[in-house]
Structure formats: structure tokens, C-alpha cells
C-alpha atoms as a PDB file:
ATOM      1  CA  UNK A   1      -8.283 -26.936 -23.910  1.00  0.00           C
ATOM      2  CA  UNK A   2     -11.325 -24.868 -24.568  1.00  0.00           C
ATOM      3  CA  UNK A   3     -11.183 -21.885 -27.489  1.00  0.00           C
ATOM      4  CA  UNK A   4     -12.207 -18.684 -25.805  1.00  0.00           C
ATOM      5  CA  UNK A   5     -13.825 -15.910 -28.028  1.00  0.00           C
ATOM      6  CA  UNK A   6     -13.304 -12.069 -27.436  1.00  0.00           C
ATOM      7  CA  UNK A   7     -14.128  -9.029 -29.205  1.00  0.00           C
ATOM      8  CA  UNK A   8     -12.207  -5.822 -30.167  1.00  0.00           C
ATOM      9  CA  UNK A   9     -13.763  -4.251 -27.692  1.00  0.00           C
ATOM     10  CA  UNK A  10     -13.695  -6.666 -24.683  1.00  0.00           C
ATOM     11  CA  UNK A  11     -10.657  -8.024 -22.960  1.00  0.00           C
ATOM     12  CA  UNK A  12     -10.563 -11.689 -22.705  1.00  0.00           C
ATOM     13  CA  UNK A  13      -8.742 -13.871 -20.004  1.00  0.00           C
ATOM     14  CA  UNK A  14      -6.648 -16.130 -21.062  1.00  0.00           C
ATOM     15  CA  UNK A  15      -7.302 -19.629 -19.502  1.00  0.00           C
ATOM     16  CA  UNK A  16      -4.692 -21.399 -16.987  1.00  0.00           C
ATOM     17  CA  UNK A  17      -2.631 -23.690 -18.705  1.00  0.00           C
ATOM     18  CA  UNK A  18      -3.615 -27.214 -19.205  1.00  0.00           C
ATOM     19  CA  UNK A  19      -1.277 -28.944 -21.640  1.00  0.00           C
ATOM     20  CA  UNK A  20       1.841 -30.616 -20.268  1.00  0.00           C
ATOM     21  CA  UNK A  21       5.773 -31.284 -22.004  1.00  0.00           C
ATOM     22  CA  UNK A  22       7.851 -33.633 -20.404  1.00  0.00           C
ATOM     23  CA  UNK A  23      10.976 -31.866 -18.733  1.00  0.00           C
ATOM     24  CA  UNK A  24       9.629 -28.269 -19.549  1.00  0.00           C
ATOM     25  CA  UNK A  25       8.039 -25.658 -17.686  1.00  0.00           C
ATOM     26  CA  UNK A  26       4.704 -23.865 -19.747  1.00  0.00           C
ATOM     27  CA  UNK A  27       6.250 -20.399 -20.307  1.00  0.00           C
ATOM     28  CA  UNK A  28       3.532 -18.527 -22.200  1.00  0.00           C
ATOM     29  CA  UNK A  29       1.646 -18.059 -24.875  1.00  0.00           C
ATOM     30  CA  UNK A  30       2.525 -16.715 -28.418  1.00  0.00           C
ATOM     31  CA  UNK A  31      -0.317 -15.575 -30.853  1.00  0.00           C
ATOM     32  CA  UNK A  32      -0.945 -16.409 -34.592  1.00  0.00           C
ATOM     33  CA  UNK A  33      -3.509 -14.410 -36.712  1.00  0.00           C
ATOM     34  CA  UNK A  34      -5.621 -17.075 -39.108  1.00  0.00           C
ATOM     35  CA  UNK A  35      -6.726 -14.431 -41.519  1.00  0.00           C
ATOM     36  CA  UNK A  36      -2.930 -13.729 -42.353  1.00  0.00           C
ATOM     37  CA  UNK A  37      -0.714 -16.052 -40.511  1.00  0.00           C
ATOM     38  CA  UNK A  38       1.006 -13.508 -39.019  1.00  0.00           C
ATOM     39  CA  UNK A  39       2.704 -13.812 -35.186  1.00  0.00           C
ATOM     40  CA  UNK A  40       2.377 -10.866 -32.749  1.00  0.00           C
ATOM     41  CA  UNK A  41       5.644  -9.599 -32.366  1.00  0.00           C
ATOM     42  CA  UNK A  42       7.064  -6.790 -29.932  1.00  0.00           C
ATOM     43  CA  UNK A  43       9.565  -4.529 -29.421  1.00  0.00           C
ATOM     44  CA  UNK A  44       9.237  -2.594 -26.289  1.00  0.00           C
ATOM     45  CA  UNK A  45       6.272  -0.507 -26.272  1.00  0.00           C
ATOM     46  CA  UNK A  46       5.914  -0.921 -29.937  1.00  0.00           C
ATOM     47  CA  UNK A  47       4.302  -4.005 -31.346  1.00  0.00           C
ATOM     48  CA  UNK A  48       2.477  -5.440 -34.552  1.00  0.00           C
ATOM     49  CA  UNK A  49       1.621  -8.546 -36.852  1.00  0.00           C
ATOM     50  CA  UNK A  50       4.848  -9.855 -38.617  1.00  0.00           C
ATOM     51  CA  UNK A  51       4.859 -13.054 -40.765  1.00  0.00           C
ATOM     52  CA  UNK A  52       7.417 -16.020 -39.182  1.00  0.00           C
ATOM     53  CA  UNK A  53      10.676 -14.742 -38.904  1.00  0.00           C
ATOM     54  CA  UNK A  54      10.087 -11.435 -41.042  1.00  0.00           C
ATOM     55  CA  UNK A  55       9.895  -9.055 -37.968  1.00  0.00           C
ATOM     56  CA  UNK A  56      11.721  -6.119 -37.927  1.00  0.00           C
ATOM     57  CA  UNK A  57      15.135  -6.478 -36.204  1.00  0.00           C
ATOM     58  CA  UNK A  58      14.507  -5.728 -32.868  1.00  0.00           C
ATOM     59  CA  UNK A  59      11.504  -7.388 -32.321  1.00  0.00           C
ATOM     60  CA  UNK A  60      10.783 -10.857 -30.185  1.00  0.00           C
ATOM     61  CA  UNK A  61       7.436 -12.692 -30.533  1.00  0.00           C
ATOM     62  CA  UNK A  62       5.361 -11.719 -27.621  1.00  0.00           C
ATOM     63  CA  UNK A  63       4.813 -13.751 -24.820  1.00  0.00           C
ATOM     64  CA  UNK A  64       1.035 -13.327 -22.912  1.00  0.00           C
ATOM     65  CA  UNK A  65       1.183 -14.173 -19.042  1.00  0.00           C
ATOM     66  CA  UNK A  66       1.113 -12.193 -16.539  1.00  0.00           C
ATOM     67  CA  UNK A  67      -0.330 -11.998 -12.958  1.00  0.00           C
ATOM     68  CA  UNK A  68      -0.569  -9.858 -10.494  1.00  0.00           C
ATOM     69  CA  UNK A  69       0.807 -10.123  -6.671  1.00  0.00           C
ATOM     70  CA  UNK A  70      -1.527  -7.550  -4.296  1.00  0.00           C
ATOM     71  CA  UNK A  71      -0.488  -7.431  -0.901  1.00  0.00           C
ATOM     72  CA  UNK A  72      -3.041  -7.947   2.537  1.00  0.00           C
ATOM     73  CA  UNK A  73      -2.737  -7.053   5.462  1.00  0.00           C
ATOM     74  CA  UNK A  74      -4.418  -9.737   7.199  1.00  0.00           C
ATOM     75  CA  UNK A  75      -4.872  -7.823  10.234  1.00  0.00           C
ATOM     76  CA  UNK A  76      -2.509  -4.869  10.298  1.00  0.00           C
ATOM     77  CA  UNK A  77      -3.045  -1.810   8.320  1.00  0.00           C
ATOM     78  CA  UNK A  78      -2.021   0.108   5.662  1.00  0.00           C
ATOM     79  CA  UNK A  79      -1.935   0.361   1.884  1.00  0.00           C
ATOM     80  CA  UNK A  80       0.871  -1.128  -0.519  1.00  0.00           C
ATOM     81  CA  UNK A  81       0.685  -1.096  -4.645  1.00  0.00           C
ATOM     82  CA  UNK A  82       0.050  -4.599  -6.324  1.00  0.00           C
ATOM     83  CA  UNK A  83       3.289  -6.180  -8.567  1.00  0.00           C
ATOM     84  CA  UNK A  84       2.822  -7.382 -12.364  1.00  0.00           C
ATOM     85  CA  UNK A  85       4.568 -10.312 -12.666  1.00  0.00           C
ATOM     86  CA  UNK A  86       5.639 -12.763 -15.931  1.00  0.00           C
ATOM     87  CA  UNK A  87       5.336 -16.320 -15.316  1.00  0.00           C
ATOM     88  CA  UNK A  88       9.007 -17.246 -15.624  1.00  0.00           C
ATOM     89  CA  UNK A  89       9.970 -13.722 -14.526  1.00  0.00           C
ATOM     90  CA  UNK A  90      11.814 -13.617 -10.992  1.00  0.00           C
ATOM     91  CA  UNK A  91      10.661 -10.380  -9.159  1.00  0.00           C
ATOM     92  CA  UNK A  92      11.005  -8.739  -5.804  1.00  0.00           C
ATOM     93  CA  UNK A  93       8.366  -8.790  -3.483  1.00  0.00           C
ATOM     94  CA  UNK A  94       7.422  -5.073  -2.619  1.00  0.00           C
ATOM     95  CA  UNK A  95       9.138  -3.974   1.025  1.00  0.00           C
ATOM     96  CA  UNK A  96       6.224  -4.468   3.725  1.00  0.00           C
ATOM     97  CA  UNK A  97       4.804  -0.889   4.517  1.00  0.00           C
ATOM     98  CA  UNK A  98       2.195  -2.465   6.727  1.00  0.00           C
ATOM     99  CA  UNK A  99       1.480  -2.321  10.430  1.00  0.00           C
ATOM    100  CA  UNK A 100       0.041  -4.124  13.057  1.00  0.00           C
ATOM    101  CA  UNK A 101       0.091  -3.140  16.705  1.00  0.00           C
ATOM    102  CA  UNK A 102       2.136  -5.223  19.410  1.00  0.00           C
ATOM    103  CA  UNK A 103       3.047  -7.296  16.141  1.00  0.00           C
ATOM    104  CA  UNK A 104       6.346  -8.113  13.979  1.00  0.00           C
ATOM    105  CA  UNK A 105       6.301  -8.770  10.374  1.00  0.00           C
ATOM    106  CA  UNK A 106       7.127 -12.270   9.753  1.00  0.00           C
ATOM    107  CA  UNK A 107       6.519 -13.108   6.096  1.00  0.00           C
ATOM    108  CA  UNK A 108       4.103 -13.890   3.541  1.00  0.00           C
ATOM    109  CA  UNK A 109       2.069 -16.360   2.743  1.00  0.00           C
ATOM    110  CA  UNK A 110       0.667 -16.854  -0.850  1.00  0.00           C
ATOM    111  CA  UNK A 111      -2.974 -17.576  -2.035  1.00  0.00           C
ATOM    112  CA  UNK A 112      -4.187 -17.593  -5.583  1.00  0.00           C
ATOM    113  CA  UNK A 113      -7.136 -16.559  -7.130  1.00  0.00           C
ATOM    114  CA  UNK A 114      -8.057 -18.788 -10.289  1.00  0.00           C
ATOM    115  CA  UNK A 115      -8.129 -21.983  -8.426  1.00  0.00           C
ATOM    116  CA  UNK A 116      -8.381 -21.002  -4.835  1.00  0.00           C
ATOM    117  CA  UNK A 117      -5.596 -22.754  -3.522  1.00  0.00           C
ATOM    118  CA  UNK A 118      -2.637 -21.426  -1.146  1.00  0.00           C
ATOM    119  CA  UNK A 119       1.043 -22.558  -1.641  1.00  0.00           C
ATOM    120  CA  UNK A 120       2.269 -25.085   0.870  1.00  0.00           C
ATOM    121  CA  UNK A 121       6.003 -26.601   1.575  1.00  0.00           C
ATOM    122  CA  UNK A 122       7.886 -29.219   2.885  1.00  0.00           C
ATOM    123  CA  UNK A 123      10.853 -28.589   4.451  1.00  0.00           C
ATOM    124  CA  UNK A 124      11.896 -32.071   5.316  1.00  0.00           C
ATOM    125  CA  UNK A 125      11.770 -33.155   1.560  1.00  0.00           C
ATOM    126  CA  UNK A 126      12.058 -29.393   0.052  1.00  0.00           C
ATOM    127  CA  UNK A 127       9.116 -29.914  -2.329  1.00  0.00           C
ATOM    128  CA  UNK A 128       5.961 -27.457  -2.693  1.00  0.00           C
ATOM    129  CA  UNK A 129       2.983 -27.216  -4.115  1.00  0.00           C
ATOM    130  CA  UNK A 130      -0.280 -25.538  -3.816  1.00  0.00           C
ATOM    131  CA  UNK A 131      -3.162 -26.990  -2.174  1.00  0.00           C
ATOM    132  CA  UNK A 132      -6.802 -26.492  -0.682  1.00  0.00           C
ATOM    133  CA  UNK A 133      -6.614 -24.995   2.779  1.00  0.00           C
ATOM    134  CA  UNK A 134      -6.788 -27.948   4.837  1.00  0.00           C
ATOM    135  CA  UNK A 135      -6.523 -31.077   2.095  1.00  0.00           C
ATOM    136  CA  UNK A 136      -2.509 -30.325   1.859  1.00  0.00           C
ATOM    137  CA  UNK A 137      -0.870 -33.834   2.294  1.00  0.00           C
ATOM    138  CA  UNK A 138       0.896 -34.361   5.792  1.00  0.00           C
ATOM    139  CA  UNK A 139       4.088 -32.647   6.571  1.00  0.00           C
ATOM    140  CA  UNK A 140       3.161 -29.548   4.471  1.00  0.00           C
ATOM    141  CA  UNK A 141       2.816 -26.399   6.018  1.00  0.00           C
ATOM    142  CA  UNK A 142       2.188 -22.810   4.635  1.00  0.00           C
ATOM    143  CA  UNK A 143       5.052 -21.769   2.620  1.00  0.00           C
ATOM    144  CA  UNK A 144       6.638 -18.226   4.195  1.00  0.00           C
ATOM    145  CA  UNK A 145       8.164 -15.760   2.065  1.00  0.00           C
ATOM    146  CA  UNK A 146      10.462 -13.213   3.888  1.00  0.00           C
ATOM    147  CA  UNK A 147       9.934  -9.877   3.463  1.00  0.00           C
ATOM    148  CA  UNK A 148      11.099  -8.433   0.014  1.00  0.00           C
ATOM    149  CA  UNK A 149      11.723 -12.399  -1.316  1.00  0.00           C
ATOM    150  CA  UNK A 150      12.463 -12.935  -5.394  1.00  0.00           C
ATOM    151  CA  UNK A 151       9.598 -14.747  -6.330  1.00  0.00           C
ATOM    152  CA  UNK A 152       8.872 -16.560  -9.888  1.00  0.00           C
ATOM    153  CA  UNK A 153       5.871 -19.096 -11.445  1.00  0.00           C
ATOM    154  CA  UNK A 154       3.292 -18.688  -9.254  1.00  0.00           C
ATOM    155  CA  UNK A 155       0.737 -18.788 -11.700  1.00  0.00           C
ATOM    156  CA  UNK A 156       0.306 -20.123 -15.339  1.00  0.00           C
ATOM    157  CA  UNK A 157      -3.537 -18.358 -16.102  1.00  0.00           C
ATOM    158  CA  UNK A 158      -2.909 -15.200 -17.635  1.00  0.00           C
ATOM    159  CA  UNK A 159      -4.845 -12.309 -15.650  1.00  0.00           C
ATOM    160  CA  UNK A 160      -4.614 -13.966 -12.600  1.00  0.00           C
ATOM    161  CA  UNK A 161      -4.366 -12.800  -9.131  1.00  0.00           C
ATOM    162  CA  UNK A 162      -1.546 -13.834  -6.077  1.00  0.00           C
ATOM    163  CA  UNK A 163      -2.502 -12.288  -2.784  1.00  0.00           C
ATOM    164  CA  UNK A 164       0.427 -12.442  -0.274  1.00  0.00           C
ATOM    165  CA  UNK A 165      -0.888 -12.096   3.157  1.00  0.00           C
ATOM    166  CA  UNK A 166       1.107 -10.629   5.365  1.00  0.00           C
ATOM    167  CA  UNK A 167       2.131 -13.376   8.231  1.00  0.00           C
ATOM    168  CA  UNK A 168       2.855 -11.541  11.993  1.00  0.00           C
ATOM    169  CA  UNK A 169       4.468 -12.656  14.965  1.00  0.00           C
ATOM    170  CA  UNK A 170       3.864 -10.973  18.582  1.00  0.00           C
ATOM    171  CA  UNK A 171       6.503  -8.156  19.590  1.00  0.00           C
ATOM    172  CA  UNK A 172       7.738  -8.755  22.495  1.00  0.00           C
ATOM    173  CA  UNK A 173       9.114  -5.641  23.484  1.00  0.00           C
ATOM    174  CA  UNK A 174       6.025  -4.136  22.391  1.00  0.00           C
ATOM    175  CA  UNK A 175       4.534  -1.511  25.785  1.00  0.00           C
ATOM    176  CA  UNK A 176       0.904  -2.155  25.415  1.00  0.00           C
ATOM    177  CA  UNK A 177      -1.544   1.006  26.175  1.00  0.00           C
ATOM    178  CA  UNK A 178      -3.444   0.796  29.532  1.00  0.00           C
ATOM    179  CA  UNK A 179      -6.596   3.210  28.630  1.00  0.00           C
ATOM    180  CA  UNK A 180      -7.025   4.390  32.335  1.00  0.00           C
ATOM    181  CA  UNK A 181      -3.594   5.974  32.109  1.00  0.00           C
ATOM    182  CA  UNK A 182      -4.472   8.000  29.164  1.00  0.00           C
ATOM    183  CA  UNK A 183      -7.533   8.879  30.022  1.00  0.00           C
ATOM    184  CA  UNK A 184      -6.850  12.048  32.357  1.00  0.00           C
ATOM    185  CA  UNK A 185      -4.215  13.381  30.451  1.00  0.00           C
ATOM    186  CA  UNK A 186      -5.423  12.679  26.982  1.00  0.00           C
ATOM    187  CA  UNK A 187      -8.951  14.565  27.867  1.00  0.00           C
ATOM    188  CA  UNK A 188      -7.025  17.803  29.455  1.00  0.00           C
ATOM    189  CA  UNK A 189      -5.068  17.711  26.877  1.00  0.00           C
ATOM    190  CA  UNK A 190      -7.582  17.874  23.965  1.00  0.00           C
ATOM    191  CA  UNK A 191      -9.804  20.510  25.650  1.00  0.00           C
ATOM    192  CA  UNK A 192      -7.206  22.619  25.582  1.00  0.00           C
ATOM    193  CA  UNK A 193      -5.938  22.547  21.752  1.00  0.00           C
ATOM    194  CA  UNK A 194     -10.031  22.642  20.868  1.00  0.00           C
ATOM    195  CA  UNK A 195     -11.219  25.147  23.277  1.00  0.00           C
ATOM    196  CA  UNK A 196     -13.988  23.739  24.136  1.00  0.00           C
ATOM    197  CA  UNK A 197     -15.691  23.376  27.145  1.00  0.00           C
ATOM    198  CA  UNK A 198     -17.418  20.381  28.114  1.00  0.00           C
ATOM    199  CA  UNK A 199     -19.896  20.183  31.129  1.00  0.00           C
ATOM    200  CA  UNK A 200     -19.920  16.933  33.502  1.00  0.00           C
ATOM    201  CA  UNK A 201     -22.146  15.186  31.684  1.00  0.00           C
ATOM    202  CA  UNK A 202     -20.386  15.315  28.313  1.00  0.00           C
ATOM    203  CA  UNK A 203     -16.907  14.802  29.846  1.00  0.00           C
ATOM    204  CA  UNK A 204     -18.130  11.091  31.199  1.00  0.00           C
ATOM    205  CA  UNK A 205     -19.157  10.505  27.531  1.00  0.00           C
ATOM    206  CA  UNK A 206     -15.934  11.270  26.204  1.00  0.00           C
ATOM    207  CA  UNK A 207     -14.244   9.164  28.384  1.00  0.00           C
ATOM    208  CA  UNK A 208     -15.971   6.554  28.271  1.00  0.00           C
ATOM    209  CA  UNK A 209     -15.252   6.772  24.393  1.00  0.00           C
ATOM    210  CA  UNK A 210     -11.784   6.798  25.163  1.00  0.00           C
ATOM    211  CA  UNK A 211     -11.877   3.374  27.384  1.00  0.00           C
ATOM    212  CA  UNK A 212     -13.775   1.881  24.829  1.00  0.00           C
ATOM    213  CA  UNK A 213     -11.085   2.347  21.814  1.00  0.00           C
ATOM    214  CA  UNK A 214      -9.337  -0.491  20.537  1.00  0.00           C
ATOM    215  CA  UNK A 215      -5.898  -0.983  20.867  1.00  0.00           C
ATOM    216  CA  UNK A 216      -4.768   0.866  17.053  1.00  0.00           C
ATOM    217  CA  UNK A 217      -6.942   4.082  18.274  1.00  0.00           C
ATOM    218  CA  UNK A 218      -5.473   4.197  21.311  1.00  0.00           C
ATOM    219  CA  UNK A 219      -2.034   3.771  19.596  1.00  0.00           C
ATOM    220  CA  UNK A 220      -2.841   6.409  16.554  1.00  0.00           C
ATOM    221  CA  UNK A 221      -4.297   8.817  19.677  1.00  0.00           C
ATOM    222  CA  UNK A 222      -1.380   8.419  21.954  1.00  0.00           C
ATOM    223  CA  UNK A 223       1.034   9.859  18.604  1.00  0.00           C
ATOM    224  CA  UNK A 224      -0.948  12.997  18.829  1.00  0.00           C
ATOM    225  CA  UNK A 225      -0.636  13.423  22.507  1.00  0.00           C
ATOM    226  CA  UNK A 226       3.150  12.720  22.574  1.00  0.00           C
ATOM    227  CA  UNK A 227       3.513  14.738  19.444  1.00  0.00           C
ATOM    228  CA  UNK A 228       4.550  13.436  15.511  1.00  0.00           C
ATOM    229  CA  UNK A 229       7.633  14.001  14.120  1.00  0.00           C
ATOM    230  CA  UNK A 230       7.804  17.557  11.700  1.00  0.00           C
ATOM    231  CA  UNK A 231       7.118  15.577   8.337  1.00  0.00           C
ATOM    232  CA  UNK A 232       3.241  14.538   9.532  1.00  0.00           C
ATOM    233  CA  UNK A 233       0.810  16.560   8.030  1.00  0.00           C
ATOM    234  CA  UNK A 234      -3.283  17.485   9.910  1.00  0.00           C
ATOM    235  CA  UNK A 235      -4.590  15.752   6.210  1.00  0.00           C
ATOM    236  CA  UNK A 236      -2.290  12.674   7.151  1.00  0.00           C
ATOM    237  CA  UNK A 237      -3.326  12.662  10.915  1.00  0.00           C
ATOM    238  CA  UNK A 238      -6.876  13.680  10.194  1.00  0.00           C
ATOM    239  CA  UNK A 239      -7.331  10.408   8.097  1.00  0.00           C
ATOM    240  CA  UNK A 240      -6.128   8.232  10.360  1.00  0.00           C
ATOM    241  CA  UNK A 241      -8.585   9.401  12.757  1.00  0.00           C
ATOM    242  CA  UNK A 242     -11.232   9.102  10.587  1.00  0.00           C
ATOM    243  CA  UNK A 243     -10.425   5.712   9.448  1.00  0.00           C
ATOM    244  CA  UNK A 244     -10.293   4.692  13.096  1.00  0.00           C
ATOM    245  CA  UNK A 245     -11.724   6.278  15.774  1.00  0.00           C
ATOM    246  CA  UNK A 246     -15.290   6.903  16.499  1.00  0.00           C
ATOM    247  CA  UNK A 247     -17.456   9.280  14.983  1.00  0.00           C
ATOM    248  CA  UNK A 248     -18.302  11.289  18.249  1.00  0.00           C
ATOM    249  CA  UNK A 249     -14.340  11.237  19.528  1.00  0.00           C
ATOM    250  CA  UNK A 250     -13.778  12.123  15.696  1.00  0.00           C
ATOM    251  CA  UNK A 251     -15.825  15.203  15.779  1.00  0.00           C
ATOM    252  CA  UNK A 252     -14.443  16.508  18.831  1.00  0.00           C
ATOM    253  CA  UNK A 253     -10.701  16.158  18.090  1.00  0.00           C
ATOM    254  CA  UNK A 254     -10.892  17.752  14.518  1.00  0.00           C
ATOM    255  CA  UNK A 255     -11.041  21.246  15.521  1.00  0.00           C
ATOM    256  CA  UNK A 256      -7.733  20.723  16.978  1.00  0.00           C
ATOM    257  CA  UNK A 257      -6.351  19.540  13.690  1.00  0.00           C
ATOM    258  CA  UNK A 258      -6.160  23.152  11.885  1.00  0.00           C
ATOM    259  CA  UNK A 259      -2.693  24.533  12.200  1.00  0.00           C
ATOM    260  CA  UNK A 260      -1.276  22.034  14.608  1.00  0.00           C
ATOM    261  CA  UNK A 261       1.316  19.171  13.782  1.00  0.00           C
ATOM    262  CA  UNK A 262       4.955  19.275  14.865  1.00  0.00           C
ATOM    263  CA  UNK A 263       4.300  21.450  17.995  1.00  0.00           C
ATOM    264  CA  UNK A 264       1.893  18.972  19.615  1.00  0.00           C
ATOM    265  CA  UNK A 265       3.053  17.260  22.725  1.00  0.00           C
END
């Protein structure tokens, strides 16, 4: 493998394994200090340089990998916080917050950063490995992790970066909008929690906004017109608006936003 050089003052990513041990699995790297031969040992937050087996009781030699596992939505929305994972460390994948209209969550499926490759599986023979989107031998398929799955090794280069994209399935009990039946009600409705008055001209406008939303505006505007439960907040509500709805049906539903919440509807 090739040396890599750092500084003090710049962080330096270690490079993926490349050596091999027959009948073990690479589980880290330990590091020795030429000037002293000293190890890096640790002992929870606490560590320091220790010569070989004269650490402080206490203390372990510390092991560098780690990667992290961020979460996409891959159509849905949402936010969820990344996982730091060890290589040989078994953690739980992070309950699915996400959302995706007229869609079930059905998994994840895992991609990684420092080679580009996504994990595949055969379930006929119960072997995996990971693999170039589309140069994965026959009878692999996409490996699928269920929601909140233990997952372990999915990377040996330290720093790297495991996306699981979320995997969704259609719902079939899902009532999709029809944006000719909100139309009339939803427009009536906002003029009077705004106030405003709109003439002809500007009330064809703002319908025609309306028919034009896609289906997660429709969906975010149809919770405001049959009312959010008492925990929703206008800053909560008033993002979502603004993250999805047009700028001119944005402007003219704000006003309504100041005061009212659990009493819409």
C-alpha cells in the first residue's frame, strides 16, 4: 500500500484496506509513533502515546475505522441524522422518518462512496458482495435492508461514506388528491383566514396555481385545509410551504399563518 503524509494541522484519510490474511477479516488499524515507538492507546475519551504494553490500566490500543451511514430519500422527503459506524461494529440502522406520497417504505439499499459500488445479494446461494451498478454477476440483485436492520463491515477505508437509499413500494390504500375537488373549497377557504380580496382576474391565477401543484403540495395543502393536529407549529407549517409550493401560492397563504394552527379546518 501507498504511505500517506498529513500534517498537524490537516486531517488525513486513511486509505481502504488492501492487504489480505487468510481466514481473517481486516479489523482496523493501530498506530505506532517512529520518533518514540510508542502505540496510540485509549481509554474512553482520554487517549495518549504509551510504549507496548506499558499503558495505563484501562487503556486498549486504538483502533482507526470508521464510516459513516447518511440516509436518502430517493424520492420522498424529509431529513434524518447520518450513523458513525466501526468496521466490525454491528449497529442499528436509524428508524425511517422519511416520506413519500402514495408510497410505503420498503427498505434500504446500500451504496458506497470510496469505490462507487452498491451492495448486491444472492438469495439462491446467500452470498453478497458489492458491485458496479449493472456489471453484478447474474442472479444478484440489490441487497434490501429492512427498516431499522443491524448492520456491520460495510466498509474497510477509514472516512468513508455508506448512503442507504431509501427503497418504496406503492400504497395501495393510499386516496390520491383530485385537484378539481380542492380547488373551490381550498380557495374560499384561504380568502377567508387571509382577508384578502381577490378580483376575477387574480382568482383564475390562483387556481390555476392550485391545478398545477404536484401531488406532495397538494398533500402538505390539503393538512392545512382539514386542519393539523395541536402539536404543529405556523414555523413548522410555514416551511413546508416554502420548501414546496410556489412562490406566488406561497405569498398568498402566509398571512394566514400568524396565530393559526390547531383551530384550522
Amino acid at each position: 500500500m501507498v504511505n500517506t503524509s498529513a500534517t498537524n494541522s490537516t486531517a488525513a484519510p486513511l486509505p481502504a484496506n488492501a492487504f489480505t490474511r487468510t481466514a481473517y477479516h481486516f479489523a482496523g488499524w493501530t498506530a505506532k509513533r517512529a520518533s518514540d515507538n510508542k502505540y496510540l492507546y485509549v481509554n474512553g475519551s482520554d487517549e495518549n502515546w504509551y510504549p507496548q504494553d506499558q499503558q495505563p490500566s484501562g487503556y486498549a490500543l486504538k483502533v482507526f475505522i470508521a464510516y459513516s451511514i447518511v440516509y436518502d430519500a430517493n424520492g420522498g422527503y424529509g431529513t434524518m441524522v447520518k450513523t458513525i459506524a466501526a468496521f466490525l461494529d454491528e449497529v442499528p440502522l436509524r428508524p425511517n422518518t422519511f416520506n413519500n406520497v402514495g408510497y410505503l417504505m420498503a427498505g434500504w439499499t446500500a451504496h458506497r462512496a470510496s469505490d462507487g459500488k452498491n451492495l448486491y445479494e444472492n438469495i439462491l446461494s446467500e452470498t453478497e458482495g458489492w458491485y458496479t451498478e449493472g456489471q453484478q454477476p447474474l442472479g444478484y440483485d440489490l441487497k434490501v435492508f429492512v427498516d431499522e436492520a443491524t448492520v456491520s463491515a460495510l466498509s474497510e477505508a477509514s472516512g468513508d461514506t455508506i448512503t442507504m437509499r431509501a427503497q418504496w413500494e406503492p400504497d395501495e390504500h393510499y386516496d390520491p388528491i383530485d385537484p378539481r375537488d380542492l380547488e373551490e373549497p381550498l380557495l374560499r377557504y384561504l380568502l377567508e383566514r387571509s382577508g384578502l380580496t381577490l378580483d376575477e382576474q387574480d382568482l383564475d391565477a390562483l387556481a390555476g396555481v392550485i391545478l398545477g401543484l404536484d401531488i406532495l403540495s397538494l398533500e402538505l395543502l390539503r393538512g392545512i385545509y382539514e386542519g393539523y393536529g395541536e402539536t404543529e407549529t405556523e414555523g413548522l407549517i410555514a416551511s413546508l410551504l416554502a420548501d414546496h409550493l410556489t412562490d406566488d401560492l406561497f405569498l398568498f397563504v402566509y398571512p394566514l399563518l400568524g396565530g393559526v394552527t390547531a383551530e384550522w379546518g
